[in-house]
N, C-alpha and C. Protein backbone atom coordinates (compact mmCIF):
# COMPACT_ATOMS: atom_id res chain seq x y z
N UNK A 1 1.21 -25.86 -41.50
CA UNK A 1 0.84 -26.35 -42.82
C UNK A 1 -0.53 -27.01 -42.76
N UNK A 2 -1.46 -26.90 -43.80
CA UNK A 2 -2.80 -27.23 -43.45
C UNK A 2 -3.30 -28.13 -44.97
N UNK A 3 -2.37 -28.92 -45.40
CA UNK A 3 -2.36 -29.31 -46.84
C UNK A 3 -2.62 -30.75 -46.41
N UNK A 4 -3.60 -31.47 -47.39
CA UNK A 4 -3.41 -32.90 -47.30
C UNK A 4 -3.02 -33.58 -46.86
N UNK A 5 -1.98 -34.02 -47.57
CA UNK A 5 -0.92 -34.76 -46.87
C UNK A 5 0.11 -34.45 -46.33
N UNK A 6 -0.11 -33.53 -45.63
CA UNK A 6 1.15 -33.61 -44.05
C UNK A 6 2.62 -33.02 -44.79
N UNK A 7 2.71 -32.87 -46.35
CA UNK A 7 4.18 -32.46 -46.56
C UNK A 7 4.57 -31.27 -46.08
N UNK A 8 5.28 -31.08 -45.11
CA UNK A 8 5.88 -30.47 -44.38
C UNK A 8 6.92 -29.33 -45.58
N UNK A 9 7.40 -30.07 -46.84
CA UNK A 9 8.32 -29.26 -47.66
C UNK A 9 7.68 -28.06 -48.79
N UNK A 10 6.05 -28.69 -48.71
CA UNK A 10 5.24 -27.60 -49.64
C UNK A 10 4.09 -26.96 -48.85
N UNK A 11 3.93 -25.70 -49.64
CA UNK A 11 3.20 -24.45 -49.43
C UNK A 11 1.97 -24.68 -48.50
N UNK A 12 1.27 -24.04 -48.01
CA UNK A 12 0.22 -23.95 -47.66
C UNK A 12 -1.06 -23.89 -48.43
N UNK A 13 -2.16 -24.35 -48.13
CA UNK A 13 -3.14 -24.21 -48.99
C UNK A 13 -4.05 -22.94 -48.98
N UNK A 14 -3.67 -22.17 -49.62
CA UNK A 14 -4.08 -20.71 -49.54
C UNK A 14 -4.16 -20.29 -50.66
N UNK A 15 -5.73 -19.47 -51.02
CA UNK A 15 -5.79 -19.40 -52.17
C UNK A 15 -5.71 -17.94 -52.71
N UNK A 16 -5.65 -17.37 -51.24
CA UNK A 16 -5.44 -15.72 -51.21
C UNK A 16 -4.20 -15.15 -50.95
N UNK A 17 -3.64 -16.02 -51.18
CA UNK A 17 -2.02 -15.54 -51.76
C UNK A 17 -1.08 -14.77 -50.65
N UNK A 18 -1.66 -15.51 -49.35
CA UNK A 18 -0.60 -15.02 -48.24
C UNK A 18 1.00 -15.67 -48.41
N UNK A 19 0.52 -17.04 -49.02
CA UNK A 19 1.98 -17.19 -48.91
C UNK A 19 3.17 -16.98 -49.92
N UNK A 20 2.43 -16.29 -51.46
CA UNK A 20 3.41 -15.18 -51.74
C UNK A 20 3.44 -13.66 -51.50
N UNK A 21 2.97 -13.18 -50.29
CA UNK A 21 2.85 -11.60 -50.02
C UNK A 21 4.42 -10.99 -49.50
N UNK A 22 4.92 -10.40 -50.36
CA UNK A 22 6.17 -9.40 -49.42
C UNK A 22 5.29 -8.78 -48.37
N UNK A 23 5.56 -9.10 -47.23
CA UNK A 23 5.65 -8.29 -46.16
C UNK A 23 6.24 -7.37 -45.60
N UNK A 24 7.46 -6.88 -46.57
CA UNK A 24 8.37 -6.04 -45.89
C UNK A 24 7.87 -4.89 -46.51
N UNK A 25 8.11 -3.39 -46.02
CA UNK A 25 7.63 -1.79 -46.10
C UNK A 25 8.39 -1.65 -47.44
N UNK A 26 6.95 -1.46 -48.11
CA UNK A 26 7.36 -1.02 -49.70
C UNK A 26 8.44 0.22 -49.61
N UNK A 27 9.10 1.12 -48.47
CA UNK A 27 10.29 1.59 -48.62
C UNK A 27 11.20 1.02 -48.44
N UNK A 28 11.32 0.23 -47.31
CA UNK A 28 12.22 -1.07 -47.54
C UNK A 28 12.71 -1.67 -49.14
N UNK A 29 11.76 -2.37 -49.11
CA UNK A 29 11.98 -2.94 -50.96
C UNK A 29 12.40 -1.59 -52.03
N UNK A 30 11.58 -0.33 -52.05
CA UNK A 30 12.24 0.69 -52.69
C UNK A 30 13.12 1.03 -52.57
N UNK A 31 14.00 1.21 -50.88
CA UNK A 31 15.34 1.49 -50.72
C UNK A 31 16.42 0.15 -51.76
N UNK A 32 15.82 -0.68 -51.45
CA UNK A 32 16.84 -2.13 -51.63
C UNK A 32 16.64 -1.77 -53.30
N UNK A 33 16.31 -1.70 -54.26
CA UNK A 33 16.23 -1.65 -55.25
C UNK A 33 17.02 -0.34 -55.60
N UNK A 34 16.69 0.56 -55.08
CA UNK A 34 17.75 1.63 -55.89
C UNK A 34 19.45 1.63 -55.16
N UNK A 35 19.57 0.92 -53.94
CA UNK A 35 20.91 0.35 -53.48
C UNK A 35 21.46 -0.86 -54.17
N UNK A 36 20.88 -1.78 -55.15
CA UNK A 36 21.18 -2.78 -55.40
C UNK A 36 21.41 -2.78 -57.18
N UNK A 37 20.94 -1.92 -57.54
CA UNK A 37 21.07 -1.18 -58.78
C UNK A 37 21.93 0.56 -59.04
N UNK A 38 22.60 0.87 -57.53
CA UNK A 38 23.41 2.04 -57.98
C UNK A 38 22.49 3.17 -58.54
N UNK A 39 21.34 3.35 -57.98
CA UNK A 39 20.43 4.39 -58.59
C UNK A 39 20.23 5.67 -57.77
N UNK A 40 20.70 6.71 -57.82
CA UNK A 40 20.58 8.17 -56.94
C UNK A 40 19.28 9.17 -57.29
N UNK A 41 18.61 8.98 -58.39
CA UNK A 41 17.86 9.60 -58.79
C UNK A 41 16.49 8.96 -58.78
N UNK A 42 15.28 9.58 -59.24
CA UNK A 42 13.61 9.28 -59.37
C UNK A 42 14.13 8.87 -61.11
N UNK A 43 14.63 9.71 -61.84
CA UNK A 43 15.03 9.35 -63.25
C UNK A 43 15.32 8.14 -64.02
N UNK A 44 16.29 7.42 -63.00
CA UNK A 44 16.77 6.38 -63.13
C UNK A 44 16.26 5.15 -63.08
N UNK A 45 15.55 5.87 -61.16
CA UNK A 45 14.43 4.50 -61.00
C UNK A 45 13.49 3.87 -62.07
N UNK A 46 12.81 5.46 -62.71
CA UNK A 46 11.60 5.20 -63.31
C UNK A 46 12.38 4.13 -65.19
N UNK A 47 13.35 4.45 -65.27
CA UNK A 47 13.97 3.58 -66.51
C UNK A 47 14.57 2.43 -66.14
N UNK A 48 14.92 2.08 -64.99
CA UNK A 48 15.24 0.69 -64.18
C UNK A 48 13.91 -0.03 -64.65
N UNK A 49 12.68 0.70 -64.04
CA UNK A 49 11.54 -0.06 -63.87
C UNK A 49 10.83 -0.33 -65.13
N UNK A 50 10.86 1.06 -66.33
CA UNK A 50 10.45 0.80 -67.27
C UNK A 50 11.21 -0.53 -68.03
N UNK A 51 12.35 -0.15 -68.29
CA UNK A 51 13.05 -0.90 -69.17
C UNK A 51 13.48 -2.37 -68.82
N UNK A 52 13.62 -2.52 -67.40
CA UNK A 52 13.94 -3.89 -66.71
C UNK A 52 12.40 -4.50 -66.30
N UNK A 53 11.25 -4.14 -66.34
CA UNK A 53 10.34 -4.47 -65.98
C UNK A 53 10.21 -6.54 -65.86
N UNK A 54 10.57 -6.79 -67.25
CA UNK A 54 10.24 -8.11 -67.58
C UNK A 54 11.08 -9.02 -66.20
N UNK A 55 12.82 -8.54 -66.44
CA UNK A 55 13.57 -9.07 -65.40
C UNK A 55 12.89 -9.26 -64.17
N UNK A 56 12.73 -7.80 -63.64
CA UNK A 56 12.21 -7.93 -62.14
C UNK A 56 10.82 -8.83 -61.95
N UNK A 57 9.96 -9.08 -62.52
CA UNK A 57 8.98 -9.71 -62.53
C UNK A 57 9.55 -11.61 -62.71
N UNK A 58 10.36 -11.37 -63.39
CA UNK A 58 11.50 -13.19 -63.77
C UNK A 58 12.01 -13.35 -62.23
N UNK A 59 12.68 -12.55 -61.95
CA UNK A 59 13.20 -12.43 -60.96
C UNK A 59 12.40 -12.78 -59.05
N UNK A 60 11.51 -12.24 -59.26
CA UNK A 60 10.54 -12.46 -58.40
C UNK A 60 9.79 -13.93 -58.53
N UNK A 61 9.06 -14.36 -59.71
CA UNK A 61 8.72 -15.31 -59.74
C UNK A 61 9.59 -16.56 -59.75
N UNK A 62 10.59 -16.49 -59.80
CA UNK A 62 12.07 -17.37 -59.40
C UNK A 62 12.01 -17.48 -58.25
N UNK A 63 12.01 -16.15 -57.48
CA UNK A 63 12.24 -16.64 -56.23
C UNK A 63 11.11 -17.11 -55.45
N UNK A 64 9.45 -16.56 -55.84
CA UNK A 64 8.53 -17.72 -54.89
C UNK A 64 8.92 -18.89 -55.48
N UNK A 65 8.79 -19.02 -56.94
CA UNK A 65 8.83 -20.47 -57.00
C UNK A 65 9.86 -21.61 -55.90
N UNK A 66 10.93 -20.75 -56.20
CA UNK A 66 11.56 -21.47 -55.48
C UNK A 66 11.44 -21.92 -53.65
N UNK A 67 10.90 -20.56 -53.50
CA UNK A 67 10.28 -20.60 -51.82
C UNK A 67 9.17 -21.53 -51.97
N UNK A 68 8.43 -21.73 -52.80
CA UNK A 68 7.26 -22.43 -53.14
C UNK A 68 6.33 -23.86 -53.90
N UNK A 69 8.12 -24.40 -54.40
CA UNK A 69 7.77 -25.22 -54.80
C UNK A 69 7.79 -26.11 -53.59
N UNK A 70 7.36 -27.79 -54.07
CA UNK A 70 6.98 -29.19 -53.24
C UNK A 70 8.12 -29.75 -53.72
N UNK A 71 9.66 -29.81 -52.98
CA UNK A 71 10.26 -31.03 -53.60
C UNK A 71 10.22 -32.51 -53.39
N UNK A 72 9.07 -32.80 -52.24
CA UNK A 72 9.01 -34.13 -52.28
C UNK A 72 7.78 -34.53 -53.25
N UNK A 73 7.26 -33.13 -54.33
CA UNK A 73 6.18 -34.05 -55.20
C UNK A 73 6.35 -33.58 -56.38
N UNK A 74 7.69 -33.04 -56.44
CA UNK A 74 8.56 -32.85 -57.76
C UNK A 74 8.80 -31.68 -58.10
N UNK A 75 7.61 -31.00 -58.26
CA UNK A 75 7.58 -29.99 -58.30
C UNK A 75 6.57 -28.92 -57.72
N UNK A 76 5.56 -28.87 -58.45
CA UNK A 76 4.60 -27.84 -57.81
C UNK A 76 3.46 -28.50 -56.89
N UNK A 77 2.54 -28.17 -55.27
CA UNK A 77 2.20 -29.09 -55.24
C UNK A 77 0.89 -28.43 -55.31
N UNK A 78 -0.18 -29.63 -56.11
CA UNK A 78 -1.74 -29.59 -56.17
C UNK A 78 -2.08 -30.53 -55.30
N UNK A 79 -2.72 -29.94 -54.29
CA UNK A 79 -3.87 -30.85 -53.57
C UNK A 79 -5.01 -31.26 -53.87
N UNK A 80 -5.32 -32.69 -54.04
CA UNK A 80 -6.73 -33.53 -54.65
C UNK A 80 -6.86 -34.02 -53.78
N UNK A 81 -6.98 -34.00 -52.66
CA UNK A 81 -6.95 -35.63 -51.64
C UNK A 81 -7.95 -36.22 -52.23
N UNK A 82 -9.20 -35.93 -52.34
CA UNK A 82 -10.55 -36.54 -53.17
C UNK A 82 -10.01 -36.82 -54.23
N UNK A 83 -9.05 -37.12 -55.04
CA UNK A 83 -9.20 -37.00 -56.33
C UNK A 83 -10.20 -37.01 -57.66
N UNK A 84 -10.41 -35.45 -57.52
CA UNK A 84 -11.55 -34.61 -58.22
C UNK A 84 -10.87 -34.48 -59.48
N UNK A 85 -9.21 -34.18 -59.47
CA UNK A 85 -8.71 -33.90 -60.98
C UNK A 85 -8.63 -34.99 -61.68
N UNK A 86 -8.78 -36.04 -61.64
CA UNK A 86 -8.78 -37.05 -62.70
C UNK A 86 -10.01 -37.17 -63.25
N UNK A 87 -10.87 -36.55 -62.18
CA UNK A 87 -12.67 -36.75 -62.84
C UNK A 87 -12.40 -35.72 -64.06
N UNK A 88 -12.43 -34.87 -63.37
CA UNK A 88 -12.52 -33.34 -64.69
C UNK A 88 -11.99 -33.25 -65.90
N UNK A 89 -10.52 -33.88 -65.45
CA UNK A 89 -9.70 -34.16 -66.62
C UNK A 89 -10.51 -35.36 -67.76
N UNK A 90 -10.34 -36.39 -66.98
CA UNK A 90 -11.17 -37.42 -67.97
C UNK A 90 -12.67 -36.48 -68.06
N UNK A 91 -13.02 -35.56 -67.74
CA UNK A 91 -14.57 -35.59 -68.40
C UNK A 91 -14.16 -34.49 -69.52
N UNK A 92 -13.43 -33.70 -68.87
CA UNK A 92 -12.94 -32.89 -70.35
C UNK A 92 -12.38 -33.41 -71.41
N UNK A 93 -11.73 -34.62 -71.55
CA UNK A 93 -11.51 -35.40 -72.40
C UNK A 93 -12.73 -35.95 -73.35
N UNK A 94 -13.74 -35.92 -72.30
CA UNK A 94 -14.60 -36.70 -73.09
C UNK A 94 -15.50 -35.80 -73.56
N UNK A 95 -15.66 -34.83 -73.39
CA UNK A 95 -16.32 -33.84 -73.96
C UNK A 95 -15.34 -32.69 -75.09
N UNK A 96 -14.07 -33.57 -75.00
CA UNK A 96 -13.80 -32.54 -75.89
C UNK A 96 -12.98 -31.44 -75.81
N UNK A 97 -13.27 -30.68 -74.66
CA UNK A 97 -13.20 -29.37 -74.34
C UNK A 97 -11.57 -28.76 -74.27
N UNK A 98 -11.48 -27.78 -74.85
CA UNK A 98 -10.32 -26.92 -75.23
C UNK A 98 -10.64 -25.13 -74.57
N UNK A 99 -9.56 -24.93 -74.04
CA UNK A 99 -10.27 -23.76 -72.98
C UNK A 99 -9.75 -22.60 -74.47
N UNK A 100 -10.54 -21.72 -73.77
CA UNK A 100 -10.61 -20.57 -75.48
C UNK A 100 -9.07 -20.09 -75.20
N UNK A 101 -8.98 -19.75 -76.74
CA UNK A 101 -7.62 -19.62 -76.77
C UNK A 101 -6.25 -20.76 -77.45
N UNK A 102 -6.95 -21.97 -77.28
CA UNK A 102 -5.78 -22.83 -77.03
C UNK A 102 -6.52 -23.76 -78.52
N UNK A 103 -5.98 -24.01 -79.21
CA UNK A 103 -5.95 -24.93 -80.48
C UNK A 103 -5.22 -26.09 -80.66
């Protein structure tokens, strides 16, 4: 672990996303998906994937989160050791600023 403060219970500080990468052989994961859904066909798969799309994506992000959250800092963890986010925050405050999109 190479994070701030030493918590041993949250993620690594990586911003290139090793520590949510499946590593296992995308036939692997393809086998497990059409065994875990009863699927014999390419037909099936492709309407599993169309139609369940949203699930499997819920589903996945459930489970890094859960591999991924900090429970000794509640929940998700951000590293500031400098604490830089209170600057930004208070300066975006003071300027105002609303990121596009958001009203």
């Amino acid at each position: 672990m190479n994070n701030a403060y030493g918590n041993q219970d949250c993620p690594p500080l990586m911003s290139d996303g090793r520590h949510v990468t499946d590593y296992r052989p995308s036939c692997y994961v393809h086998d497990l998906i059409l065994r875990q859904n009863g699927i014999t066909n390419s037909y099936d798969l492709k309407m599993l994937l169309t139609h369940q799309a949203m699930q499997l994506q819920e589903n996945n992000r459930q489970y890094y989160d859960q591999k991924n959250a900090c429970v000794s800092c509640g929940d998700y963890y951000q590293a500031d050791p400098n604490g830089h986010l209170k600057y930004w925050d208070g300066y975006n405050q003071r300027i105002q600023y609303q990121p596009r999109g958001s009203k």
